[in-house]
Protein backbone atom coordinates (compact mmCIF):
# COMPACT_ATOMS: atom_id res chain seq x y z
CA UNK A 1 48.96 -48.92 -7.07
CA UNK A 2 48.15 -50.78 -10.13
CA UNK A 3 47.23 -48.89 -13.37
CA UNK A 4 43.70 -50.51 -13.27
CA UNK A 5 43.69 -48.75 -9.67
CA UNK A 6 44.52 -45.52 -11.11
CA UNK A 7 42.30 -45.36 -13.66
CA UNK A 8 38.95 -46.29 -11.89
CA UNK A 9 40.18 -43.48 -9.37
CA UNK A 10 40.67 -41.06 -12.17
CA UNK A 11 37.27 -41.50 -13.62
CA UNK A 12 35.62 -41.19 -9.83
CA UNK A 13 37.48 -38.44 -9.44
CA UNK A 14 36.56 -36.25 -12.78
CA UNK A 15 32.74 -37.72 -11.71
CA UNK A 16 32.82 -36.07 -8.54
CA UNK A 17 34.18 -32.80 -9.91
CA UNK A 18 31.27 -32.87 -12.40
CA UNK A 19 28.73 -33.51 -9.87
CA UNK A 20 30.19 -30.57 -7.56
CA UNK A 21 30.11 -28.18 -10.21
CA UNK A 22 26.39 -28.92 -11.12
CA UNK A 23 23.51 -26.34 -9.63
CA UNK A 24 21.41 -28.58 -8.16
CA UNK A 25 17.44 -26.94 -8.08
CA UNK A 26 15.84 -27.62 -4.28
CA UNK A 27 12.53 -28.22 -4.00
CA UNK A 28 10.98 -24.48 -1.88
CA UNK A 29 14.53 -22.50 -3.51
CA UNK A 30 13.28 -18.96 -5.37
CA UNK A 31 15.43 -18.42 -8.47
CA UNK A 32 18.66 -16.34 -7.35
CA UNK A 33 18.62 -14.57 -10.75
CA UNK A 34 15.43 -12.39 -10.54
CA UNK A 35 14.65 -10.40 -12.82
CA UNK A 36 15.48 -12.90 -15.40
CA UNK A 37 13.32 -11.08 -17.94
CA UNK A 38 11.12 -7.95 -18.63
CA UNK A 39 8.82 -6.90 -15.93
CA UNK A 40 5.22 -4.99 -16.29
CA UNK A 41 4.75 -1.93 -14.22
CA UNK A 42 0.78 -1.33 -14.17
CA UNK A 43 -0.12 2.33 -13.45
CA UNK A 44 -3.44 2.55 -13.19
CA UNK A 45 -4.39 5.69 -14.18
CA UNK A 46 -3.88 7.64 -17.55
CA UNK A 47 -0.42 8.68 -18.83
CA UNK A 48 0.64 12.27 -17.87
CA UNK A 49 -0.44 12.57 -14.03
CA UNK A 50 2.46 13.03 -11.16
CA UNK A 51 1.60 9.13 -10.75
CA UNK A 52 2.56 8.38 -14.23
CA UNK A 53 5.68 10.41 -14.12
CA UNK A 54 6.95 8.97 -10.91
CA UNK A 55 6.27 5.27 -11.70
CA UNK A 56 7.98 6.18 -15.41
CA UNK A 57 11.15 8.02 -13.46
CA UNK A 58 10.72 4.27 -10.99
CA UNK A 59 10.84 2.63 -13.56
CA UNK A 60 14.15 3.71 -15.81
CA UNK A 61 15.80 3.61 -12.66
CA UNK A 62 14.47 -0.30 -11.52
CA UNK A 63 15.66 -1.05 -15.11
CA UNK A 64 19.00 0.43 -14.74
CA UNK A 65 19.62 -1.78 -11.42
CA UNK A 66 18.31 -4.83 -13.09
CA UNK A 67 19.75 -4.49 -16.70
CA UNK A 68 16.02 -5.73 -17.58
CA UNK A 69 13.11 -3.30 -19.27
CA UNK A 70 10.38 -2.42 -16.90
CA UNK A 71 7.55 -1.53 -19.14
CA UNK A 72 5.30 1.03 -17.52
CA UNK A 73 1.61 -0.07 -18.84
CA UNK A 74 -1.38 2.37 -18.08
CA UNK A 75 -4.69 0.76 -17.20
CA UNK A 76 -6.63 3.75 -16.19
CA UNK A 77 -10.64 3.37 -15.26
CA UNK A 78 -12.72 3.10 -12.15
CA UNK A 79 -11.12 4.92 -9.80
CA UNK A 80 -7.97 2.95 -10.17
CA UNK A 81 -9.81 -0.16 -9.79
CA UNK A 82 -9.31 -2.01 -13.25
CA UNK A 83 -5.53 -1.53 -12.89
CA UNK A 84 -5.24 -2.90 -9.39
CA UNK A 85 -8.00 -5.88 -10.23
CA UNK A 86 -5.54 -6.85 -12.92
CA UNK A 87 -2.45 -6.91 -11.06
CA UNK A 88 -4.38 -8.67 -7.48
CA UNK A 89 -4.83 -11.43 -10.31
CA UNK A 90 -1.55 -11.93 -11.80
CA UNK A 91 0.63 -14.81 -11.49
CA UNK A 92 2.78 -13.87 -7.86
CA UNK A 93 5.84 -14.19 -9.47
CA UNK A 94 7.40 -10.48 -9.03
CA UNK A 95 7.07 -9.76 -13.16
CA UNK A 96 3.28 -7.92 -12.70
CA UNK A 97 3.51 -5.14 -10.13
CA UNK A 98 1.10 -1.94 -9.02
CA UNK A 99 2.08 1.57 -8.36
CA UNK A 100 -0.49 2.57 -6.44
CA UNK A 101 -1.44 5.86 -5.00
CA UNK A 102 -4.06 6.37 -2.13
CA UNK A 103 -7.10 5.37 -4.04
CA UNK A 104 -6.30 1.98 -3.55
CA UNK A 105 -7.94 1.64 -0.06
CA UNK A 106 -10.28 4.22 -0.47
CA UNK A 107 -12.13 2.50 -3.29
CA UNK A 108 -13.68 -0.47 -1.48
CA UNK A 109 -15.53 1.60 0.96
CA UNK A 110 -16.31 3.87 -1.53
CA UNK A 111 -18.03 1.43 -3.70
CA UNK A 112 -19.39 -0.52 -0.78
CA UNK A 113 -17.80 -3.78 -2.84
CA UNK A 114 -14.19 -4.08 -5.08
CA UNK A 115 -13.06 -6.57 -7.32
CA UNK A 116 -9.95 -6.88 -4.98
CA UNK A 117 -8.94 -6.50 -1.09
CA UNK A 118 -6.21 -3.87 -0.75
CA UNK A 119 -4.68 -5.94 2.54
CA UNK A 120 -5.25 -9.37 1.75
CA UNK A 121 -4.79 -9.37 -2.35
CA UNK A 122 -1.29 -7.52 -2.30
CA UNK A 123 2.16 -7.54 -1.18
CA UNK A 124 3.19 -4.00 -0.11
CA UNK A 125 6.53 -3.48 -1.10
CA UNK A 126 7.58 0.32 -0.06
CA UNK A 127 6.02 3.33 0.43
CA UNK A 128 7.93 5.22 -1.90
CA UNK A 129 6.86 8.88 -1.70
CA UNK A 130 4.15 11.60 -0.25
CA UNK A 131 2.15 14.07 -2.11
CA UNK A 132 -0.41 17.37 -1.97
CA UNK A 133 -3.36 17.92 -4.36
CA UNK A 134 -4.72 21.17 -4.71
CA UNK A 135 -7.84 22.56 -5.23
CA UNK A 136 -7.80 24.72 -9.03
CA UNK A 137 -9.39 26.87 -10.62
CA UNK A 138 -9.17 29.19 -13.81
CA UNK A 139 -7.59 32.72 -13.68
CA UNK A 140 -11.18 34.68 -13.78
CA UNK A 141 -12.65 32.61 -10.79
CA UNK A 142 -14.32 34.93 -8.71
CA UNK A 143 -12.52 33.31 -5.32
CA UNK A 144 -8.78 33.34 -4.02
CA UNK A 145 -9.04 30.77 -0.86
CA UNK A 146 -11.67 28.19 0.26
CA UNK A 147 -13.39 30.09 1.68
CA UNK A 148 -14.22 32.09 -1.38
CA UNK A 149 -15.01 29.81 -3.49
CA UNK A 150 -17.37 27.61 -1.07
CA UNK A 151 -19.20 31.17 -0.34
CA UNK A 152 -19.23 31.93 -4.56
CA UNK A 153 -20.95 28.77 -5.22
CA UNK A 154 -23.56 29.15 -2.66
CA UNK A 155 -24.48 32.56 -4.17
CA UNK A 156 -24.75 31.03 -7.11
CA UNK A 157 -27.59 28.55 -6.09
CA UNK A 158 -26.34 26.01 -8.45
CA UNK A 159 -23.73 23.20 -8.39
CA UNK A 160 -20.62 23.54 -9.69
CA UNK A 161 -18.96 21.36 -11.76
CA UNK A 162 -15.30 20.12 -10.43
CA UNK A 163 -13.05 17.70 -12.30
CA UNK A 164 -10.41 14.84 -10.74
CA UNK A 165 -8.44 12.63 -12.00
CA UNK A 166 -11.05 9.53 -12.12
CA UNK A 167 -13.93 7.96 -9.98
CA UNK A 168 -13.39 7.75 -6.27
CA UNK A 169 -9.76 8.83 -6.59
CA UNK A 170 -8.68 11.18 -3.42
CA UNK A 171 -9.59 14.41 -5.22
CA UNK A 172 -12.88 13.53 -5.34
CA UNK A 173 -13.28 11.84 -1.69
CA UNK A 174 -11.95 14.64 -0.72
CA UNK A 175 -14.18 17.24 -2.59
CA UNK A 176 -16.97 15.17 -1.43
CA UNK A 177 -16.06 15.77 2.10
CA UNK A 178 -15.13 19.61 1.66
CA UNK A 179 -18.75 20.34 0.78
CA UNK A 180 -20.17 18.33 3.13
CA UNK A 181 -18.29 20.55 5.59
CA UNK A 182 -19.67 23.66 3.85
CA UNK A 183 -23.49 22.42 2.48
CA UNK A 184 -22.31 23.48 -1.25
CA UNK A 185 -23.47 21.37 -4.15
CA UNK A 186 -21.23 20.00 -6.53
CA UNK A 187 -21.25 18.38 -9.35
CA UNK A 188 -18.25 15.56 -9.91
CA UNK A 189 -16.83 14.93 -13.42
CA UNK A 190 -14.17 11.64 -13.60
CA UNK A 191 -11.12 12.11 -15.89
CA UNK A 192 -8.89 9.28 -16.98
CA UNK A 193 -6.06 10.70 -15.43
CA UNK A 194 -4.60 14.64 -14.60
CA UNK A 195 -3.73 15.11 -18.24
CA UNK A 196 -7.11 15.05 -19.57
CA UNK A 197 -8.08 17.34 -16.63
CA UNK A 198 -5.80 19.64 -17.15
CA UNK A 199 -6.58 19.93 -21.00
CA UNK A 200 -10.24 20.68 -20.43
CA UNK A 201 -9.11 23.38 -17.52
CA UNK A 202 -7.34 25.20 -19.96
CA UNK A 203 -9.81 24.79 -22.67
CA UNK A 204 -12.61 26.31 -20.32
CA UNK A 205 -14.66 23.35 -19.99
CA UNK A 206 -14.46 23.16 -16.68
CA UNK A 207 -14.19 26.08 -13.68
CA UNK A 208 -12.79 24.08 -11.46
CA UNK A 209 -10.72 21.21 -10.53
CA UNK A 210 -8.27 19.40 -8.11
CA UNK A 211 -4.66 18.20 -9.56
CA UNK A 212 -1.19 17.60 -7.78
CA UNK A 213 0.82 20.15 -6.84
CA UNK A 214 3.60 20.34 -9.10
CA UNK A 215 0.90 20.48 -11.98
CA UNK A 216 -0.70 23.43 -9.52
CA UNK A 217 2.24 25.35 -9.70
CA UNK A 218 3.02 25.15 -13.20
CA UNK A 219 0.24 26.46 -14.40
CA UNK A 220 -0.25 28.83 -11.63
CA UNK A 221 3.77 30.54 -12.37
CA UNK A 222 2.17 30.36 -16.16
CA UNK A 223 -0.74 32.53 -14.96
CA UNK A 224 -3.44 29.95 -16.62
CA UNK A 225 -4.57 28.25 -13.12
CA UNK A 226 -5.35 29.56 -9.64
CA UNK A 227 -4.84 27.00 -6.81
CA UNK A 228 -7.04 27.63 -3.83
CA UNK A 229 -5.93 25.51 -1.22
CA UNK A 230 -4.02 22.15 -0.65
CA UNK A 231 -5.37 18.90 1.00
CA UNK A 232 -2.64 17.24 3.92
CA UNK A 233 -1.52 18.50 7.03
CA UNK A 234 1.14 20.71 6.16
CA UNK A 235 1.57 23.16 3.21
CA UNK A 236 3.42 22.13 -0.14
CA UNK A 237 6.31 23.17 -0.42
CA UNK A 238 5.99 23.69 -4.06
CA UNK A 239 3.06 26.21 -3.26
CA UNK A 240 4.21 27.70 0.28
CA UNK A 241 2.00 30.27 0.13
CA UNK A 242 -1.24 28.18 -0.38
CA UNK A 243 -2.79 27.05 2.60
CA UNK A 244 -4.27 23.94 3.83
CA UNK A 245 -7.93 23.16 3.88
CA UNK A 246 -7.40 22.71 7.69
CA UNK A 247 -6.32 26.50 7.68
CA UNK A 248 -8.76 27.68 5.85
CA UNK A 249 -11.08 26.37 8.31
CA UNK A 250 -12.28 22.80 7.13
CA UNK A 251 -11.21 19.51 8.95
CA UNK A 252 -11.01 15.80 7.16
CA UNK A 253 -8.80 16.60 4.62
CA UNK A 254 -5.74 16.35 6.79
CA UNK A 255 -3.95 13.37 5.06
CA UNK A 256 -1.24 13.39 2.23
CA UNK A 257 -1.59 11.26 -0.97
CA UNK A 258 0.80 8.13 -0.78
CA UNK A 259 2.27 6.39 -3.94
CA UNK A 260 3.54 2.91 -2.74
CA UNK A 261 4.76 -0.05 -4.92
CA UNK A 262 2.29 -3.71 -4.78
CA UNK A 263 3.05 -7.09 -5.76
CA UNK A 264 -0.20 -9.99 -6.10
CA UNK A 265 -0.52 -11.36 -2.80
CA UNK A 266 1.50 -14.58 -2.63
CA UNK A 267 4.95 -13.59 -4.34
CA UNK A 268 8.13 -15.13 -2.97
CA UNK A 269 9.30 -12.88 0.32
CA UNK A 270 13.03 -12.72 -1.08
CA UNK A 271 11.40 -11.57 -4.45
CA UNK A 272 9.40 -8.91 -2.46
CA UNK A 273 12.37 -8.00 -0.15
CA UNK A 274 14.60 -7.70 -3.33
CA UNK A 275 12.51 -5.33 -5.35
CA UNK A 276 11.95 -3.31 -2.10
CA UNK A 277 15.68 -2.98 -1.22
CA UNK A 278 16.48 -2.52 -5.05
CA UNK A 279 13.56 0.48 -5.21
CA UNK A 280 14.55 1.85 -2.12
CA UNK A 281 18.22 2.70 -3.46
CA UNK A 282 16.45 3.78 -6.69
CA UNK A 283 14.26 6.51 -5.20
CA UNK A 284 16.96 7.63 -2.63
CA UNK A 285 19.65 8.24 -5.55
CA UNK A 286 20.88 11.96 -5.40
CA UNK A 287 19.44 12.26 -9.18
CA UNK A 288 15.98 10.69 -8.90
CA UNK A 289 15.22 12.60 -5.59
CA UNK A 290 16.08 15.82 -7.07
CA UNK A 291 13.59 14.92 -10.00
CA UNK A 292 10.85 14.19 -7.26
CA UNK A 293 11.72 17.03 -5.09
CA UNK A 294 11.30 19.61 -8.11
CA UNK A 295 7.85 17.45 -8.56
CA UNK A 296 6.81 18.32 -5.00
CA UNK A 297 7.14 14.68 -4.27
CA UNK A 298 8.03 13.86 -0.40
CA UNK A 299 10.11 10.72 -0.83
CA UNK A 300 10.27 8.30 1.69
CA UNK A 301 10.95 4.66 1.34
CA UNK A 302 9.99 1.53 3.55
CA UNK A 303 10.54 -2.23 4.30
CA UNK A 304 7.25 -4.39 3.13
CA UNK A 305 6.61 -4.84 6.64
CA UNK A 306 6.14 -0.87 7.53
CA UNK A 307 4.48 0.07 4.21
CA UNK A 308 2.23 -3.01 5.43
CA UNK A 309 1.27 -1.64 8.84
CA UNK A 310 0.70 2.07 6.62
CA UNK A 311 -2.19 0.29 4.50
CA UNK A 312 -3.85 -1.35 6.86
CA UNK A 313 -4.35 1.82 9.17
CA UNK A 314 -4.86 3.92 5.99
CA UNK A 315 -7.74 1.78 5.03
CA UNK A 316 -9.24 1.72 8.73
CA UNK A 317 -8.87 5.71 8.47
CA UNK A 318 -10.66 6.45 5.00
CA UNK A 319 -13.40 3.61 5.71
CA UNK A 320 -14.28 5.95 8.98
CA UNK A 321 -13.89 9.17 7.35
CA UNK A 322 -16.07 7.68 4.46
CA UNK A 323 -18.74 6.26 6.45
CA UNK A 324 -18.63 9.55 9.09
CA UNK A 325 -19.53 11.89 5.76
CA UNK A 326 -21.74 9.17 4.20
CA UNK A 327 -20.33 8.57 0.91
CA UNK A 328 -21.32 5.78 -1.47
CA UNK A 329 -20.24 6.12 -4.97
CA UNK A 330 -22.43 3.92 -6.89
């Protein structure tokens, strides 16, 4: 072979190396390298609630995994609403996500109209976790059960004012339904999140309230706050020896708070299958679930396709019970 040969063969040869060690982008190919850069966790309620605390604890451990910050950024208001309006219209491209707890399907048939649809605007990611609220009240309340305190306030001929943790969250739909079930008047007053709640509980502003259960317990071991009863169909197990509303007598307030993890409608499948196997290995990590446990915090854990099926019947379920006890928030 003549040098002229060899050389031409050479050069074809180093061209095809070069071209086989080139990434080549296909046209309908998600980048392999996601997270590539920070991503914004929306809570959408105020800093300080079990919420907040979970989807912070999510968070560090999400980082961790990715060696990227995910910034947890409060957007509390309307029931949840502003924060999951915000996130239904980010770009679908996995860096804008929702923690979202149970008010998120409750709110359009509270409202009668949302900003957002909570099946067709998202991409459900994974249930991540169960929770109880519990019905509160300050140390001198004249009541120790449900019971009690629906017969005080009907002596009193008055309404009585209650606090939760914002507009049409569950603690409200579900005070709203417990005196419907007992023909007491009450008066609802909105927070921007537990913390706020809590502070005017303990300040005296308000008799009475509903909060999660960790929060219950911790002020009820501190001898500041009486819980009452706890909505979902078994007992906490941070308060085992407060009983359901269902035991105390009163039906519709059977179901469990949910926190679950959203994408906007529209992001890449692998991206939403990544962050769901990534969060699932997060939340079932000896150290986090220990964290949630002490919280009172059921963890769970789901493929995008379960937690899917899970908020579309939890939607059909809270627009009957809604409509059955006729509430319209306005």
């Amino acid at each position: 072979m003549d040098n002229a040969r060899r050389r031409a063969l050479r050069r074809l040869g180093w061209g095809m190396a070069g071209v086989a060690g080139m990434q080549i982008a296909l046209p309908g190919r998600a980048t392999p390298t996601y997270p590539s850069r920070a991503v914004r966790l929306i809570m959408p309620y105020a800093a300080g609630g079990t919420g907040d605390v979970v989807a912070r604890l999510i968070a560090e451990g999400l980082a961790k995994t990715w060696q990227r910050p995910v910034l947890v950024d409060n957007k509390p208001g309307a029931g949840g609403m502003i924060g999951a309006d915000l996130v239904a219209k980010s770009e679908p491209d996995g860096y804008t996500l929702l923690m979202a707890l149970t008010g998120l399907v409750q709110a359009p048939s509270l409202y009668g109209k949302a900003a957002y649809n909570p099946v067709r605007d998202f991409a459900p990611i994974s249930e991540l976790a169960t929770s109880h609220l519990a019905l509160v009240v300050q140390q001198d309340f004249p009541a120790r059960n449900a019971k009690e305190f629906a017969e005080h306030v009907a002596r009193q001929g008055q309404p009585l004012p209650y606090g939760t943790y914002g507009l049409g969250s569950s603690g409200h739909l579900q005070m709203e339904i417990f005196a419907r079930a007992t023909g007491i008047s009450l008066v609802h007053v909105p927070y921007k999140g537990e913390g706020p709640l809590v502070n005017d509980l303990l300040g005296r502003q308000i008799p009475a309230g509903v909060v999660g259960a960790v929060t219950a317990r911790q002020y009820a071991q501190a001898g500041k706050l009486r819980p009452l009863a706890v909505a979902g169909g078994s007992r906490s197990p941070l308060l085992p020896d407060v009983p359901t509303f269902r035991e105390s007598g009163y039906a519709g307030l059977e179901r469990q708070g949910w926190i679950g993890l959203f994408a906007p409608a529209s992001t890449p499948r692998d991206v939403v299958d990544k962050i769901s196997r990534d969060v699932n290995r997060v939340i079932v990590s000896d150290a986090l679930r220990a964290r949630l446990v002490d919280m009172g915090i059921i963890v769970k854990g789901s493929t995008p396709s379960a937690f899917a099926d899970v908020v579309r019947a939890e939607q059909e379920y809270w627009a009957d019970a809604i409509r059955a006890a006729n509430i319209r928030l306005e």
